[in-house]
N, C-alpha and C. Protein backbone atom coordinates (compact mmCIF):
# COMPACT_ATOMS: atom_id res chain seq x y z
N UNK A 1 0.29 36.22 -10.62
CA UNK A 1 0.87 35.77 -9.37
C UNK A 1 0.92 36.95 -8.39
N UNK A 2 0.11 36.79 -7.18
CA UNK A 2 0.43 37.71 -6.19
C UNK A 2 1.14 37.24 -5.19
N UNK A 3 1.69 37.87 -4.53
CA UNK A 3 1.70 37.59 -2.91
C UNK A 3 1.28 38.87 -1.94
N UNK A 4 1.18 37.82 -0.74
CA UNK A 4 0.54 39.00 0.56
C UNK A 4 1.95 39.52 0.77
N UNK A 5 1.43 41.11 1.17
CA UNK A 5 2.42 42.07 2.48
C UNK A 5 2.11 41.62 3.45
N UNK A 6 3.08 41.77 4.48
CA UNK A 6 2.50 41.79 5.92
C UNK A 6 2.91 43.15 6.69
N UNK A 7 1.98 43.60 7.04
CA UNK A 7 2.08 44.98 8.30
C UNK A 7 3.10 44.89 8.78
N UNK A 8 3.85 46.19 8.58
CA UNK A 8 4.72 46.44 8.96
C UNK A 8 6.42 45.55 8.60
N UNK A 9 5.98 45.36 7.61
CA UNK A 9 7.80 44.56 7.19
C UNK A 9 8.24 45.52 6.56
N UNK A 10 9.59 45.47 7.10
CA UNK A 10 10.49 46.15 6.51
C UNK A 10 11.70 45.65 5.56
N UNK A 11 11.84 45.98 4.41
CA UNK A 11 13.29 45.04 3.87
C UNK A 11 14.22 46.59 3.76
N UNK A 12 15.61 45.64 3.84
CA UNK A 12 16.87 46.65 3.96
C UNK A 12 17.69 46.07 3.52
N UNK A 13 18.08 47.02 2.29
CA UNK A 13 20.22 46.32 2.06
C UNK A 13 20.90 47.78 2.26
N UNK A 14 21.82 47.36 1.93
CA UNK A 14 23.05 48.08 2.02
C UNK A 14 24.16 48.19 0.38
N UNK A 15 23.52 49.35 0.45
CA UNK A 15 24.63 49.26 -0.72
C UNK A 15 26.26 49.60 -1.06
N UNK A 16 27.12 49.35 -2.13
CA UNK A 16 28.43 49.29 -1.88
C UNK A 16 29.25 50.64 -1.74
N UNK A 17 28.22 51.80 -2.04
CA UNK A 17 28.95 53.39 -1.44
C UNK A 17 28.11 53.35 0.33
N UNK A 18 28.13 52.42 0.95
CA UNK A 18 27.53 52.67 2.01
C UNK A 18 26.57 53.23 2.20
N UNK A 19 25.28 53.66 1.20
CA UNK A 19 24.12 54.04 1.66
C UNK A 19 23.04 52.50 2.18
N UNK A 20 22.45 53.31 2.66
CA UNK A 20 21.42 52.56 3.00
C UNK A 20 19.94 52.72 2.26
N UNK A 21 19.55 51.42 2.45
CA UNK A 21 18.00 51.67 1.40
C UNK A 21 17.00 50.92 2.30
N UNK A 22 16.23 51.80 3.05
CA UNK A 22 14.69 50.91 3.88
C UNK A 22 13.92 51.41 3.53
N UNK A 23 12.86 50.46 3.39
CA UNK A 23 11.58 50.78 2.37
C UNK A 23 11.16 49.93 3.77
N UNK A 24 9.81 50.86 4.48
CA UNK A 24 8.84 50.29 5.62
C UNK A 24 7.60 50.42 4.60
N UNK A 25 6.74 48.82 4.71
CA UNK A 25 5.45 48.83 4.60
C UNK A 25 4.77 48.55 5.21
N UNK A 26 3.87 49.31 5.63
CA UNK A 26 2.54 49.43 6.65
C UNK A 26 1.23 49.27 6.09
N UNK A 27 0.58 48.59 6.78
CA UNK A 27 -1.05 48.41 6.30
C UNK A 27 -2.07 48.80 7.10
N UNK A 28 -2.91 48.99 6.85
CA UNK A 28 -4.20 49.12 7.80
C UNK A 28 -5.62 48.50 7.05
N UNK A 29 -6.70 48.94 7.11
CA UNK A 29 -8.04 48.63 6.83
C UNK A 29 -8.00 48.89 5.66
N UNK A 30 -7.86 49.91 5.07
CA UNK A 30 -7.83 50.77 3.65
C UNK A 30 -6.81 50.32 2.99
N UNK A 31 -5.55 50.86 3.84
CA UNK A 31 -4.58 51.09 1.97
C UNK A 31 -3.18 50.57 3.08
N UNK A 32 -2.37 50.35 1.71
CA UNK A 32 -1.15 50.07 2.19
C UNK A 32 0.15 51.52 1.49
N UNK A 33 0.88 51.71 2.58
CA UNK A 33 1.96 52.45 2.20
C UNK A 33 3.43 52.34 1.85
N UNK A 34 3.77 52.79 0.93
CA UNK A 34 5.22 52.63 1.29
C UNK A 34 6.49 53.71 0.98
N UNK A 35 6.96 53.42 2.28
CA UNK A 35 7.95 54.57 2.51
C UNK A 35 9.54 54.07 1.81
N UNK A 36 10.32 55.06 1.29
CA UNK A 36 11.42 54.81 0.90
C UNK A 36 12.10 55.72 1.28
N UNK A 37 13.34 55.07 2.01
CA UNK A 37 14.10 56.40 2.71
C UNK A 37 15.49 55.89 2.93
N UNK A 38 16.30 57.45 2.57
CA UNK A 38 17.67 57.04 2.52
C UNK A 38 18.28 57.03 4.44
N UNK A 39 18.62 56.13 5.04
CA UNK A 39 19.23 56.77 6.45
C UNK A 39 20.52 57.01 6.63
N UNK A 40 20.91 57.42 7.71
CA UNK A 40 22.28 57.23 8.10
C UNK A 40 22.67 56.28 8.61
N UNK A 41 23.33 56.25 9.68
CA UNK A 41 24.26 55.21 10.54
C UNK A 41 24.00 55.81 12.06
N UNK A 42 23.28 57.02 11.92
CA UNK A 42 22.94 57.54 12.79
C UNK A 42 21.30 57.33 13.15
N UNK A 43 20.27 56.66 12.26
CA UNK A 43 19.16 56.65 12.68
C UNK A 43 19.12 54.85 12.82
N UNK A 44 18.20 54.07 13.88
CA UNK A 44 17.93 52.99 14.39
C UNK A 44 17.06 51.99 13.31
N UNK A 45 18.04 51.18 12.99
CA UNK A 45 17.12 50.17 12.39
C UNK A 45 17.14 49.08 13.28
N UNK A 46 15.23 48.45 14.35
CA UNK A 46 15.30 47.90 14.80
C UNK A 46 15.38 46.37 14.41
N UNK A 47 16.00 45.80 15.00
CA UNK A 47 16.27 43.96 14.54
C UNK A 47 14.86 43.74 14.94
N UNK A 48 14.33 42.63 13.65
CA UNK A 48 13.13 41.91 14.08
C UNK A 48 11.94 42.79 12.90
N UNK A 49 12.15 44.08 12.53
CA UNK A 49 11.66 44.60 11.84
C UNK A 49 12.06 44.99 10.86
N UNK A 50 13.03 44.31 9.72
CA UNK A 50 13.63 44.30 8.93
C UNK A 50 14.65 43.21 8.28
N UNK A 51 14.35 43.25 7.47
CA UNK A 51 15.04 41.52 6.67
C UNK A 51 16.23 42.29 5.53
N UNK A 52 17.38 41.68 5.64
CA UNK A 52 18.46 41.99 4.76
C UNK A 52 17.88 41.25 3.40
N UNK A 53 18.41 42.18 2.33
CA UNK A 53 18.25 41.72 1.20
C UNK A 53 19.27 42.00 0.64
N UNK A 54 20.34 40.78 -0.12
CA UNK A 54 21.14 41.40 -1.05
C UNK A 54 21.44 40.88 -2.29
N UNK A 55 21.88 42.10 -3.24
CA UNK A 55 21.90 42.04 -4.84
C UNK A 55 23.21 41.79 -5.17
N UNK A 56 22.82 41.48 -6.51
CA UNK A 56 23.85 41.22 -7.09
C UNK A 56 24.51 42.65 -7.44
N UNK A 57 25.72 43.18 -8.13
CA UNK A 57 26.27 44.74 -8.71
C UNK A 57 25.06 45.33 -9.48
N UNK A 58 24.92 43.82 -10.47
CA UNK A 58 24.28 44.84 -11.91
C UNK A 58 22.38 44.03 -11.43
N UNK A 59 22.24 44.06 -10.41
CA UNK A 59 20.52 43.55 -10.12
C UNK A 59 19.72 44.50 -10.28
N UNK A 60 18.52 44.64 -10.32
CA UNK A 60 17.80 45.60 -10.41
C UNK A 60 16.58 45.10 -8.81
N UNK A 61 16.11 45.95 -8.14
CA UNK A 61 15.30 45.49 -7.31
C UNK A 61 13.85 46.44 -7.68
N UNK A 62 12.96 45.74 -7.32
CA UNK A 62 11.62 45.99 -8.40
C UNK A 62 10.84 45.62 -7.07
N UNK A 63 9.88 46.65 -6.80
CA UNK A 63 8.89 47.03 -5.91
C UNK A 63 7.25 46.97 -6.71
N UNK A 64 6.27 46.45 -6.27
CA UNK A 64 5.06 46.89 -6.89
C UNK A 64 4.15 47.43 -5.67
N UNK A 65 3.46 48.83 -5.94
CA UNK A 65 2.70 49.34 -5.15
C UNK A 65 1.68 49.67 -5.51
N UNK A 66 0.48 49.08 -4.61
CA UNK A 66 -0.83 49.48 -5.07
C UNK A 66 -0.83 51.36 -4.66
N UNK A 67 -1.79 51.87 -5.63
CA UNK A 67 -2.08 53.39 -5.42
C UNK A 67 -3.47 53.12 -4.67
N UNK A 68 -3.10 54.33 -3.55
CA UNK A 68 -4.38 53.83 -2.45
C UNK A 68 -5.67 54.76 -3.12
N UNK A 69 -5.87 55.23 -4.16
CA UNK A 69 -7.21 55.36 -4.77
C UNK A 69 -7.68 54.24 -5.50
N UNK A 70 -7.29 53.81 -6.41
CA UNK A 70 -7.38 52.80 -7.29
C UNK A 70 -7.11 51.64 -7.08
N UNK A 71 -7.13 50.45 -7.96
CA UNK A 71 -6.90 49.17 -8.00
C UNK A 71 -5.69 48.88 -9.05
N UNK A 72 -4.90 49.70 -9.90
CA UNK A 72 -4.34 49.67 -10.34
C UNK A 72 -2.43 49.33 -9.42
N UNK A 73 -1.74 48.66 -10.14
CA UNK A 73 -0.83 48.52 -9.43
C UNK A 73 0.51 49.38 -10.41
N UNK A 74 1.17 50.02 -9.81
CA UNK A 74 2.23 50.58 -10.29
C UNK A 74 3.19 50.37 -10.03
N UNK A 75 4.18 50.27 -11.18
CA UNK A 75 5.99 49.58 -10.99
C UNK A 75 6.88 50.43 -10.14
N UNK A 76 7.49 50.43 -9.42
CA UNK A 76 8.66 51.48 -9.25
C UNK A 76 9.77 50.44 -9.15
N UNK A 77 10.64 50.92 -9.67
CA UNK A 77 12.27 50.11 -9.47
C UNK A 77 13.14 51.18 -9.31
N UNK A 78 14.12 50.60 -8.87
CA UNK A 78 15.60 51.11 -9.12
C UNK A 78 16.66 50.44 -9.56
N UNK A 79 17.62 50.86 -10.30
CA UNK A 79 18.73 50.45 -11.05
C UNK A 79 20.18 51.26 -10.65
N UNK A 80 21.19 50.44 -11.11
CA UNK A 80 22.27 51.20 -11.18
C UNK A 80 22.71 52.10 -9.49
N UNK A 81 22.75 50.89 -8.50
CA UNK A 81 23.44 50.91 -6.91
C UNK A 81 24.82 51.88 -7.37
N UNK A 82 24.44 52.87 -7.46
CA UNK A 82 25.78 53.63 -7.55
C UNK A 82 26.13 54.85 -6.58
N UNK A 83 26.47 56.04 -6.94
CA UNK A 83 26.51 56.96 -6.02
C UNK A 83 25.21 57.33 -5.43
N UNK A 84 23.96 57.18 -6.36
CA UNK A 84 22.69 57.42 -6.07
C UNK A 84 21.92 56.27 -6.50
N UNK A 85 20.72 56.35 -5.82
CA UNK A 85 19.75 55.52 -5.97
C UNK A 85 18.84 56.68 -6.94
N UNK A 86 18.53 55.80 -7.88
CA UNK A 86 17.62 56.69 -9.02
C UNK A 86 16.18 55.58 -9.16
N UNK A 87 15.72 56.58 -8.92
CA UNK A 87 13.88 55.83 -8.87
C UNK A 87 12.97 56.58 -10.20
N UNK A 88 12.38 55.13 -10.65
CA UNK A 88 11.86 55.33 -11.83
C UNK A 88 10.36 54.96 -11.71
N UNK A 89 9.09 55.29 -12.16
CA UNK A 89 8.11 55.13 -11.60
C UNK A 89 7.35 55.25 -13.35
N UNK A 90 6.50 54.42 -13.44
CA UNK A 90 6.29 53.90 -14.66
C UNK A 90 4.37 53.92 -14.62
């Protein structure tokens, strides 16, 4: 089962120590990217380019990213919304 990205979507939650989690994906001709970045309250998340997503305490949210050499697809998740976001890459 796949589904399409679309250029430039962004998803965003919020987690319960108040960090923030936006992951922007961008596409072009070639390859697709994706950025993961912690912000503040001080940098602009524009409306219209970003969709709330929210978890449950104990959810896990699970990303798949193609590697822009290959055809291979690789897992990354994160677990455990706690003081830190801990990223695991498989």
């Amino acid at each position: 089962m796949c589904s399409k990205i679309s250029a430039q979507k962004v998803y965003y939650t919020k987690f319960k120590n108040d960090a923030d989690l936006v992951i922007y994906i961008t596409k072009d001709k070639t390859k697709a990217d994706l950025i993961v970045k912690n912000v503040s309250h001080d940098d602009e998340v524009k409306p219209g380019f970003w969709k709330e997503v929210k978890l449950r305490a104990d959810a896990n949210l699970v990303v798949y990213i193609a590697d822009r050499n290959t055809t291979d697809l690789k897992k990354v998740y994160f677990t455990k919304f706690e003081d830190e976001v801990k990223l695991k890459s498989h």
